[in-house]
C-alpha atoms as a PDB file:
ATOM      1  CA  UNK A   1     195.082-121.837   3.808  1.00  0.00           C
ATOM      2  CA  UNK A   2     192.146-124.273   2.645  1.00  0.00           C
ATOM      3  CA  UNK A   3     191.688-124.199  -0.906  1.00  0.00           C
ATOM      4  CA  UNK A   4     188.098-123.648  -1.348  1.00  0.00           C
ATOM      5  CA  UNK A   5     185.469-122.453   0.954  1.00  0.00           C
ATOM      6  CA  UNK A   6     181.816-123.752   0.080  1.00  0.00           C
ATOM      7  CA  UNK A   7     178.985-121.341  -0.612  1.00  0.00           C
ATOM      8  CA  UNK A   8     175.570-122.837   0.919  1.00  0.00           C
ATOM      9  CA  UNK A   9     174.911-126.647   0.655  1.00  0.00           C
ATOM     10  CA  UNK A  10     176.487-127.749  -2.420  1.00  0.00           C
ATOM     11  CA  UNK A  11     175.965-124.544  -4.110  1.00  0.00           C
ATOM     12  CA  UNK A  12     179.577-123.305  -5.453  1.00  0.00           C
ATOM     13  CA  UNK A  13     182.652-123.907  -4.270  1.00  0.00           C
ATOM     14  CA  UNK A  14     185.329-120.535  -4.759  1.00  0.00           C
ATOM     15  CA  UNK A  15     189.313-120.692  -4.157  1.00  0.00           C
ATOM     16  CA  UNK A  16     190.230-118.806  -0.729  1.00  0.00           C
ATOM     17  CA  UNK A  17     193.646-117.425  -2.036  1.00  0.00           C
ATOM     18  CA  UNK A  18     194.023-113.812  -2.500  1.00  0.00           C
ATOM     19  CA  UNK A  19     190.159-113.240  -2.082  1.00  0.00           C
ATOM     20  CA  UNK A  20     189.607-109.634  -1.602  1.00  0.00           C
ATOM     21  CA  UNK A  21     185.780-108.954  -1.414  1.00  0.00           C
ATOM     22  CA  UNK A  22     182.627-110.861  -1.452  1.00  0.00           C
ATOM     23  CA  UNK A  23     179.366-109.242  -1.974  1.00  0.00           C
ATOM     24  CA  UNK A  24     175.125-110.850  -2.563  1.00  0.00           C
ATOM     25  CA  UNK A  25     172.410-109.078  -3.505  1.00  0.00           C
ATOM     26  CA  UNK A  26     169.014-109.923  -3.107  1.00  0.00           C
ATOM     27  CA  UNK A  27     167.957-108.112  -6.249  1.00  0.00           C
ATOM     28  CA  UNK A  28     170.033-110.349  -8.793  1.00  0.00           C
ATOM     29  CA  UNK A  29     170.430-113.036  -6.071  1.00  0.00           C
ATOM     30  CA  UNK A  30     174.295-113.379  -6.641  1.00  0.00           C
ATOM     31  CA  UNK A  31     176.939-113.825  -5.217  1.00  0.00           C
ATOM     32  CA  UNK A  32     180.007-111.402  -6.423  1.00  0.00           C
ATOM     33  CA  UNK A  33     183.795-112.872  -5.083  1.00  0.00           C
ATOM     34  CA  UNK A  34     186.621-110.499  -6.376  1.00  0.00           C
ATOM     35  CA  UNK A  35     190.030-111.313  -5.661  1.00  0.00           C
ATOM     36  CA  UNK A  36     193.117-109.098  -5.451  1.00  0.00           C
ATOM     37  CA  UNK A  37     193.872-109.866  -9.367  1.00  0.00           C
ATOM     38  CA  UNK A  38     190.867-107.934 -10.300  1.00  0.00           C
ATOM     39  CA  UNK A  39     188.514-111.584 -11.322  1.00  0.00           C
ATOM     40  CA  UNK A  40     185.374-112.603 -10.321  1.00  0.00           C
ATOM     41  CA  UNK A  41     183.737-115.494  -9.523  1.00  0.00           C
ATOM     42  CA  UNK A  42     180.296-115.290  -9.826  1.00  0.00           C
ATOM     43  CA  UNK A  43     177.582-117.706  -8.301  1.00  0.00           C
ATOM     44  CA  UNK A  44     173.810-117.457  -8.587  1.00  0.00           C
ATOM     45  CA  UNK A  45     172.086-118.322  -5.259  1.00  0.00           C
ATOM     46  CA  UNK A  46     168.424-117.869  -3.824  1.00  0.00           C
ATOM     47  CA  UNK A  47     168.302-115.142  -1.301  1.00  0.00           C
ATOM     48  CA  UNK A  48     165.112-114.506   0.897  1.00  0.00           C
ATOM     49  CA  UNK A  49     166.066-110.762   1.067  1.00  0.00           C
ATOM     50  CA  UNK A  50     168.619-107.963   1.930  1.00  0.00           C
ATOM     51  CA  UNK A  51     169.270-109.823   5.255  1.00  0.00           C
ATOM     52  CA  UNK A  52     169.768-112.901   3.818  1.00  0.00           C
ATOM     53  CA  UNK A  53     172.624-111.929   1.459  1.00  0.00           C
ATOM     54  CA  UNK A  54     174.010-110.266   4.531  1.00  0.00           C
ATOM     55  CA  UNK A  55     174.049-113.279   6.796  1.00  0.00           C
ATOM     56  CA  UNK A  56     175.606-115.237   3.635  1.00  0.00           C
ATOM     57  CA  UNK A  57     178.459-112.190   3.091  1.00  0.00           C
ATOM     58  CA  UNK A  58     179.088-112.681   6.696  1.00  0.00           C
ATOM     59  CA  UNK A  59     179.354-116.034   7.188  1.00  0.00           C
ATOM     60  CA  UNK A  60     181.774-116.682   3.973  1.00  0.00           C
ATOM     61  CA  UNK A  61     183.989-114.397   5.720  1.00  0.00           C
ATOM     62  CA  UNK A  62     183.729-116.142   8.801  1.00  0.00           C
ATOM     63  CA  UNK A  63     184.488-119.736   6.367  1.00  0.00           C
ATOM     64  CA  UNK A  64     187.414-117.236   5.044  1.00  0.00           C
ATOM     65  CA  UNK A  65     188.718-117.047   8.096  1.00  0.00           C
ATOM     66  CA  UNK A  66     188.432-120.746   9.087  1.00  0.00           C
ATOM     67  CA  UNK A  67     190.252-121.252   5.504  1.00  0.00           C
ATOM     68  CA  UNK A  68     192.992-118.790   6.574  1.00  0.00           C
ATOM     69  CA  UNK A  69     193.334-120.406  10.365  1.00  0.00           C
ATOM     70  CA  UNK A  70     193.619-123.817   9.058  1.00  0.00           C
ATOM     71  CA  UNK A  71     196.771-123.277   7.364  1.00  0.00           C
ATOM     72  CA  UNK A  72     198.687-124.715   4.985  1.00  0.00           C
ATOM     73  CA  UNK A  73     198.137-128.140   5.827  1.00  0.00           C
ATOM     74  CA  UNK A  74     194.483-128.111   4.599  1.00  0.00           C
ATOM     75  CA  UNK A  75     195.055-127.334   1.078  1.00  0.00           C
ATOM     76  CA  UNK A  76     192.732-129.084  -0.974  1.00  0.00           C
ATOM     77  CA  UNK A  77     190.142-129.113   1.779  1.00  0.00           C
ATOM     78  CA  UNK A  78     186.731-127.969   1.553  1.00  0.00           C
ATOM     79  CA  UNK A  79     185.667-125.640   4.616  1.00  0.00           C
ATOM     80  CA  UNK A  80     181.621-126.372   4.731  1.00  0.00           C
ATOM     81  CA  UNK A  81     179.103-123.869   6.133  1.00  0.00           C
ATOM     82  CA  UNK A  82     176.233-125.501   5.592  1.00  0.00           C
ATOM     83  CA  UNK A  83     172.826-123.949   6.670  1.00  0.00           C
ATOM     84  CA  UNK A  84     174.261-120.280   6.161  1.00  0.00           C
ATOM     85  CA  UNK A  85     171.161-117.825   5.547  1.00  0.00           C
ATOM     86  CA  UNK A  86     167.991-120.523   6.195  1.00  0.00           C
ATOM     87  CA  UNK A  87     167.220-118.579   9.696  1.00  0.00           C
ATOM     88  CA  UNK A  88     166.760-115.379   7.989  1.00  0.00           C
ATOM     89  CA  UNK A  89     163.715-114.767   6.651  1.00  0.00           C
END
């Protein structure tokens, strides 16, 4: 598994392993990452609204996934999804 995945451009960058939920809210525009040990990471990001910290949730899962697909053999690499909530408005 990649070792990071790489909120927004240049943002934060989170470790993948053992990542259990991610959650952003507009309100506090956050970003919440809990992992299976019970700790946080948390990264403050400018959200647009409710459907922007819904396209961001989604697509760090779908970076997750890259992370998890690439194996192994990309730890240490960063897995960028850059331009994740700009369409939403």
């Amino acid at each position: 598994m990649a070792k990071y995945i790489k909120c927004g451009t240049s943002v934060f960058h989170i470790p993948s392993e053992e990542i259990m939920k991610i959650e952003a809210a507009h309100g506090s525009d956050s970003c919440t990452v809990t992992y299976i040990s019970g700790q946080t990471v948390v990264g403050t990001i400018s959200l647009a609204d409710a459907a922007a910290a819904t396209a961001l949730v989604d697509s760090l899962y779908a970076t997750l996934v890259q992370c998890i697909n690439a194996g192994p053999d990309a730890s240490g690499a960063i897995v960028n999804k850059d331009a994740i909530f700009t369409a939403v408005t």
